[in-house]
C-alpha atoms as a PDB file:
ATOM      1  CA  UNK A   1     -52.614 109.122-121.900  1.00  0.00           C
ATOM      2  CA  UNK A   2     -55.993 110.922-123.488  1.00  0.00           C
ATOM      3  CA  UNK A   3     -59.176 108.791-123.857  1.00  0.00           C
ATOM      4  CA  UNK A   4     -61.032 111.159-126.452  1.00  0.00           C
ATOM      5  CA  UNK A   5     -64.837 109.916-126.985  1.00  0.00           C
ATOM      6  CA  UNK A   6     -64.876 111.398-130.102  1.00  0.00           C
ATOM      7  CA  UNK A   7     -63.371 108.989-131.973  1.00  0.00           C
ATOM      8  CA  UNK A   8     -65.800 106.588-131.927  1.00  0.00           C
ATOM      9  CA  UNK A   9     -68.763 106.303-133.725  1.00  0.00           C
ATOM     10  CA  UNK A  10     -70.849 104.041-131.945  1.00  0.00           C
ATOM     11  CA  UNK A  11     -71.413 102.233-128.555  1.00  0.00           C
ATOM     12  CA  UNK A  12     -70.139  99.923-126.889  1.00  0.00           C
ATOM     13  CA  UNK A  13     -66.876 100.184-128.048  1.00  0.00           C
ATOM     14  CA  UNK A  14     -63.473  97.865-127.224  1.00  0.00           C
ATOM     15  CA  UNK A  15     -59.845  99.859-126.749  1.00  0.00           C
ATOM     16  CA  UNK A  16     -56.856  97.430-126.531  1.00  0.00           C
ATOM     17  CA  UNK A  17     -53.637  99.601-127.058  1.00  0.00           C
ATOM     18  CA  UNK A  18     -49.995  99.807-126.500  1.00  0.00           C
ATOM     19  CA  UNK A  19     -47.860 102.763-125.226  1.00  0.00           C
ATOM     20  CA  UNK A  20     -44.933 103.579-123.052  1.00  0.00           C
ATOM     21  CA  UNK A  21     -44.604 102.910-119.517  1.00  0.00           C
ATOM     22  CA  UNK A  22     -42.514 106.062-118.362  1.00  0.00           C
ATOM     23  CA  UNK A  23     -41.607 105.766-114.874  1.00  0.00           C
ATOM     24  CA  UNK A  24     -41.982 109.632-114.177  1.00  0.00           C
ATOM     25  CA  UNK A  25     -45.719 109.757-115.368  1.00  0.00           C
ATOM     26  CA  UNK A  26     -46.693 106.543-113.145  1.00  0.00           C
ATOM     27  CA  UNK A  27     -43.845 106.864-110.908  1.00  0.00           C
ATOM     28  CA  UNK A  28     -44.029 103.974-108.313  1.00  0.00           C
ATOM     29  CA  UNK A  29     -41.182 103.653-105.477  1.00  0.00           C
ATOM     30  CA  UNK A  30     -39.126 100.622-105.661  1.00  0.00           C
ATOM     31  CA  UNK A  31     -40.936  99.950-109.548  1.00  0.00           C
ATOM     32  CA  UNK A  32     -39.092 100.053-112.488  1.00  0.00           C
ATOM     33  CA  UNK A  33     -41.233  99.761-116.078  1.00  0.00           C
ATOM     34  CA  UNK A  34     -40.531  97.792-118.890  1.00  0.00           C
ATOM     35  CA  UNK A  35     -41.697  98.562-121.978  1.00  0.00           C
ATOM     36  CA  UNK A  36     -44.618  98.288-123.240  1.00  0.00           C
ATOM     37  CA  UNK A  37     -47.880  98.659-121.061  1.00  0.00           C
ATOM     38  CA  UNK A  38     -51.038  96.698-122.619  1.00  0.00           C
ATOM     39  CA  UNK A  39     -53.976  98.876-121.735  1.00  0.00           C
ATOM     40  CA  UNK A  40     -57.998  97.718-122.486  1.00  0.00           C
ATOM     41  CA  UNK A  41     -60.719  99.240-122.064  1.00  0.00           C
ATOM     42  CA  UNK A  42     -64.596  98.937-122.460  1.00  0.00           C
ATOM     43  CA  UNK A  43     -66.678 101.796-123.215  1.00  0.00           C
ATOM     44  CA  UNK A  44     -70.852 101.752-122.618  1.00  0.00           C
ATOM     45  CA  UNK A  45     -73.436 104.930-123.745  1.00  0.00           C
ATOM     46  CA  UNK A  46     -76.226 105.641-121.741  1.00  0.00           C
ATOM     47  CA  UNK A  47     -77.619 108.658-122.854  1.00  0.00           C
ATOM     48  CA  UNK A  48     -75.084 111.310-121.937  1.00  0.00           C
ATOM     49  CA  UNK A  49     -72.830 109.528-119.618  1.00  0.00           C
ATOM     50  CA  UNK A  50     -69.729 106.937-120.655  1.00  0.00           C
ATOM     51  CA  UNK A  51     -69.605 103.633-118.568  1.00  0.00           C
ATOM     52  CA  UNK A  52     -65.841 102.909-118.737  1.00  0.00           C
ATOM     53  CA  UNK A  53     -64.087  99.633-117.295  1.00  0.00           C
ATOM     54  CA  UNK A  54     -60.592  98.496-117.942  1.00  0.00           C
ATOM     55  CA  UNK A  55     -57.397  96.694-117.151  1.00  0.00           C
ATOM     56  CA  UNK A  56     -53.930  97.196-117.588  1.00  0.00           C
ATOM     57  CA  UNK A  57     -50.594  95.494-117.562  1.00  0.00           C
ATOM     58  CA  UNK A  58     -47.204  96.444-117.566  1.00  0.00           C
ATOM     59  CA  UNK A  59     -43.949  94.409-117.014  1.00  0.00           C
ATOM     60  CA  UNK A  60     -41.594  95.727-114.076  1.00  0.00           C
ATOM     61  CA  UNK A  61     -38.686  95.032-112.226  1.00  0.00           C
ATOM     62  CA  UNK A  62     -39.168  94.621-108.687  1.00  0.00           C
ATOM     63  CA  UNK A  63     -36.690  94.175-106.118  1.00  0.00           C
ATOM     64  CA  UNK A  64     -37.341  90.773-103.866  1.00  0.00           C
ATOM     65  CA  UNK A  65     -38.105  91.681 -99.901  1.00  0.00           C
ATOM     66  CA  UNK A  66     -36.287  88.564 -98.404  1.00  0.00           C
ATOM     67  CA  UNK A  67     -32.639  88.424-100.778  1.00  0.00           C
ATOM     68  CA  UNK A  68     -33.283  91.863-102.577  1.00  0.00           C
ATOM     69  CA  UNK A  69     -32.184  90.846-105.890  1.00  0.00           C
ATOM     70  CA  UNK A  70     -33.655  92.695-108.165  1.00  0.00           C
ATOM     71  CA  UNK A  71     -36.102  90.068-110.322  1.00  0.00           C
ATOM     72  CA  UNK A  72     -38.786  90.507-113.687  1.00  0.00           C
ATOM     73  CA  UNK A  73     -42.458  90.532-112.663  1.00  0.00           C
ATOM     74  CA  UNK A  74     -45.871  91.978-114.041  1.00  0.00           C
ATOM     75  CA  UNK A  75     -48.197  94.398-112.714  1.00  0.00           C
ATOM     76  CA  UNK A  76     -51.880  94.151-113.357  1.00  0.00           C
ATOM     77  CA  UNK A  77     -54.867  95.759-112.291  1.00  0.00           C
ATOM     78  CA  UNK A  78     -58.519  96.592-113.387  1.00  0.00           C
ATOM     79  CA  UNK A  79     -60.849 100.534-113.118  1.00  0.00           C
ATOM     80  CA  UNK A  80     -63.801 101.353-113.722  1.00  0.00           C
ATOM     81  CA  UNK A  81     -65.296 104.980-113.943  1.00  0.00           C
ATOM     82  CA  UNK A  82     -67.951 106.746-115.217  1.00  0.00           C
ATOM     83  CA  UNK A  83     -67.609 109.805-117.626  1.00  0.00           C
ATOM     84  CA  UNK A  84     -70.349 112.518-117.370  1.00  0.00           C
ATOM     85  CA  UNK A  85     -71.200 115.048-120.742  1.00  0.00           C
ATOM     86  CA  UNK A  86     -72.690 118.770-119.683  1.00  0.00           C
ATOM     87  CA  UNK A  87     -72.035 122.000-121.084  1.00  0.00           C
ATOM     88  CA  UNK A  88     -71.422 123.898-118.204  1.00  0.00           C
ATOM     89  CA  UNK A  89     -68.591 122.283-116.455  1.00  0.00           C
ATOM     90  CA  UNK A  90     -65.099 121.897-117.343  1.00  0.00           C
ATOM     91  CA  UNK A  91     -63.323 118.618-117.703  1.00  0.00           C
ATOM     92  CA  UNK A  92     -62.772 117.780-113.877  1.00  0.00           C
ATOM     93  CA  UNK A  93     -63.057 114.698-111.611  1.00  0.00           C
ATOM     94  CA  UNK A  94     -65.290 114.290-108.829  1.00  0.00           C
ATOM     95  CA  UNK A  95     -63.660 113.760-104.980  1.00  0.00           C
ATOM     96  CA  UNK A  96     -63.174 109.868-105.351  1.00  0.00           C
ATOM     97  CA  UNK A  97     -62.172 110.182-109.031  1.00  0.00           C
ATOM     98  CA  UNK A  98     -64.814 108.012-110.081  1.00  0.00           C
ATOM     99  CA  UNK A  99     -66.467 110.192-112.466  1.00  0.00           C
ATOM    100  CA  UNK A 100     -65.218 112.730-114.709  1.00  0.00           C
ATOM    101  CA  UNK A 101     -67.481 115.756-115.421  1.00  0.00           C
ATOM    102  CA  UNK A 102     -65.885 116.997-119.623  1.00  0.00           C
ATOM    103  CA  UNK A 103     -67.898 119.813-122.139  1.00  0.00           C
ATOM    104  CA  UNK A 104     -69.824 117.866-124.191  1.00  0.00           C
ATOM    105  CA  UNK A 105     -67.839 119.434-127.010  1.00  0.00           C
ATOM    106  CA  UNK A 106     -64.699 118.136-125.764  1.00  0.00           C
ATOM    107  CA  UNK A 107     -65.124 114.826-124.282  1.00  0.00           C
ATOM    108  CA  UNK A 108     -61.284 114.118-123.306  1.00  0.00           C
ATOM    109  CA  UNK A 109     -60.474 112.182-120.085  1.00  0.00           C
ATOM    110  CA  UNK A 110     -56.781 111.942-118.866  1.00  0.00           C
ATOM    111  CA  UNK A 111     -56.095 108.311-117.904  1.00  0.00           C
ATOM    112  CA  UNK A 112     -52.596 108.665-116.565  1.00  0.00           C
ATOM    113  CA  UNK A 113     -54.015 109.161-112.640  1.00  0.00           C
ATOM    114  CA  UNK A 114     -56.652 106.288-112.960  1.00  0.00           C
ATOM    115  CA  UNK A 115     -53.934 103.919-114.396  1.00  0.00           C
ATOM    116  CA  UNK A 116     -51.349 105.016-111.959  1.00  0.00           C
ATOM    117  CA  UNK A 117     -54.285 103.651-108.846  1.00  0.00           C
ATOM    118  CA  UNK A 118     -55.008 100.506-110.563  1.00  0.00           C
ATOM    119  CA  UNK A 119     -51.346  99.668-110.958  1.00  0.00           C
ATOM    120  CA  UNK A 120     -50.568 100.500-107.255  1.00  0.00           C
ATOM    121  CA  UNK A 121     -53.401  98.137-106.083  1.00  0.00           C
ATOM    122  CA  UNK A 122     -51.930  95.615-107.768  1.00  0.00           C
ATOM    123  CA  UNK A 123     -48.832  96.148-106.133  1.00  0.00           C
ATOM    124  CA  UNK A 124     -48.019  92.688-103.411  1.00  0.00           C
ATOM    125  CA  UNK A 125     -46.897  93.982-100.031  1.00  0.00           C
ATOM    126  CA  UNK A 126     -43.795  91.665 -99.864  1.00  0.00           C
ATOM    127  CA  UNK A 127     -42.850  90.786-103.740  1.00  0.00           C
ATOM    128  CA  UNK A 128     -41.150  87.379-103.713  1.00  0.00           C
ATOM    129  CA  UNK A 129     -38.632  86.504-106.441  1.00  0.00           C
ATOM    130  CA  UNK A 130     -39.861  82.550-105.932  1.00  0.00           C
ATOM    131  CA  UNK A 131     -42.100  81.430-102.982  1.00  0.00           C
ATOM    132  CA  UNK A 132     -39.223  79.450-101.899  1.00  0.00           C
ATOM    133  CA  UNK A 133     -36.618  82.329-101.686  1.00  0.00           C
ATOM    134  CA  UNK A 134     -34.839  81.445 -98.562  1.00  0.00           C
ATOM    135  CA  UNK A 135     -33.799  85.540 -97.983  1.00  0.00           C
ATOM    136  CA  UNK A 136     -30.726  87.043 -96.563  1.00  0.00           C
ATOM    137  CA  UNK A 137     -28.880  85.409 -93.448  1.00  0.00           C
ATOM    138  CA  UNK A 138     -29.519  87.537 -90.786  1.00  0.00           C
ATOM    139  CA  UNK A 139     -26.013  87.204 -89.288  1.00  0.00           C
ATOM    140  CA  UNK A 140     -23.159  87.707 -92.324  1.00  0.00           C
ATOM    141  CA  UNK A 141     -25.703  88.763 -94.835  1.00  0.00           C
ATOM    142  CA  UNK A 142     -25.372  85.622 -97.403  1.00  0.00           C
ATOM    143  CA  UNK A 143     -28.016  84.976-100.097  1.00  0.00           C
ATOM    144  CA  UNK A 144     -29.376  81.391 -99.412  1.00  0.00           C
ATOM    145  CA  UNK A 145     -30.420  81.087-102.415  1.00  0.00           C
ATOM    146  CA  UNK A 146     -27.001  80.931-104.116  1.00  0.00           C
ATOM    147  CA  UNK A 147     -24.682  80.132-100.719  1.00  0.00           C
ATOM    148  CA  UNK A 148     -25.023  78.725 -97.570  1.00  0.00           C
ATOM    149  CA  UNK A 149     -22.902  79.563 -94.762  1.00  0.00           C
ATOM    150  CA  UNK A 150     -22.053  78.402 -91.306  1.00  0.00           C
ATOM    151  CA  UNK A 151     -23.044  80.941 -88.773  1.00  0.00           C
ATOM    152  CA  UNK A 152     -25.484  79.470 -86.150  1.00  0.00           C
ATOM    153  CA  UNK A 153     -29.268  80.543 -85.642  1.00  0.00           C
ATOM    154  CA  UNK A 154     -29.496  79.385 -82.018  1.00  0.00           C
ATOM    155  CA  UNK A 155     -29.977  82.389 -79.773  1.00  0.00           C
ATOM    156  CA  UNK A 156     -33.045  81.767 -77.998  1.00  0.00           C
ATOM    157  CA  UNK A 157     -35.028  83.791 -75.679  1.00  0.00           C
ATOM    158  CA  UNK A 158     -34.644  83.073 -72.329  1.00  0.00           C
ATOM    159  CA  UNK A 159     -38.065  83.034 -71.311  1.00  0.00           C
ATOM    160  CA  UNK A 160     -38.710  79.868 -73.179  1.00  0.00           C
ATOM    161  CA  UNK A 161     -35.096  77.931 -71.638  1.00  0.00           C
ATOM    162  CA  UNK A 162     -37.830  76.306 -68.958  1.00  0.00           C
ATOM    163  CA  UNK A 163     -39.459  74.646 -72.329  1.00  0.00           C
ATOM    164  CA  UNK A 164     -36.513  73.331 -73.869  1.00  0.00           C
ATOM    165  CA  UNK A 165     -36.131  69.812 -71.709  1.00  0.00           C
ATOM    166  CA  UNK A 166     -39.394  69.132 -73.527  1.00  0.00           C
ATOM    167  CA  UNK A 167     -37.927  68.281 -76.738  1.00  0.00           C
ATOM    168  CA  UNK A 168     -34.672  66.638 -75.406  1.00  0.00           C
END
């Protein structure tokens, strides 16, 4: 996805727009996109640099970390970066990817890495298909959620037997 400046007349400026999520261009492991991704973005002038910030949401299967079943989520996130106007240097990024140097002639930004970030710091490090998903049984491999089974849970570690005449 190309943000070209040159559409726009005058500053500040509002984006809100629509496209396809395609996994291979934002490719995320264990993410799967729905269609479509809302994107938004806010666009300051001063003088010859661009003062971007923006969000972006996209719906996505996910699969759950305690029952993996596969369940429908959202993934949101926010950027910011700054785009810089000179003459001399081609369109390139700088080491953090903060700010993007274009030709003053050509002021086109690719948005596909920036978005691609934002999404994965969005990402939850366990995704839960409900906060009260009761996971997998760790001995025949039952979903709680849907079955319960009989196997027992009681293997305890030795080292604690000399604590277990405190409860009886």
């Amino acid at each position: 996805m190309n943000l070209d400046l040159r559409e726009f007349a005058t500053f500040p400026v509002e984006i809100s727009l629509e496209t396809e999520a395609d996994s291979h261009e934002y490719e995320i492991d264990g993410i799967s996109f729905r269609e479509p991704m809302a994107l938004k973005v806010s666009i300051q002038k001063i003088k010859d640099d661009y003062y971007c910030h923006g969000s972006v949401m996209v719906p996505v299967e996910k699969e759950c970390s305690r029952c993996l079943n596969i369940f429908d989520s959202e993934l949101s996130g926010d950027f910011s970066f700054i785009i810089r106007t000179a003459d001399a240097q081609p369109a390139v990024s700088d080491n953090e990817g903060e700010i993007f140097y274009v030709k003053f002639n050509e002021p086109i930004v690719e948005l596909d890495e920036i978005i691609r970030q934002a999404l994965i710091l969005s990402l939850p490090l366990k995704p839960l298909c409900d906060q009260d998903c009761k996971g997998l049984c760790p001995s025949c491999g039952i979903n709680l959620n849907e079955e319960t089974c009989d196997c027992r849970h009681k293997e305890m570690d030795e080292r604690w037997e000399g604590l277990k005449d405190l409860f009886e």
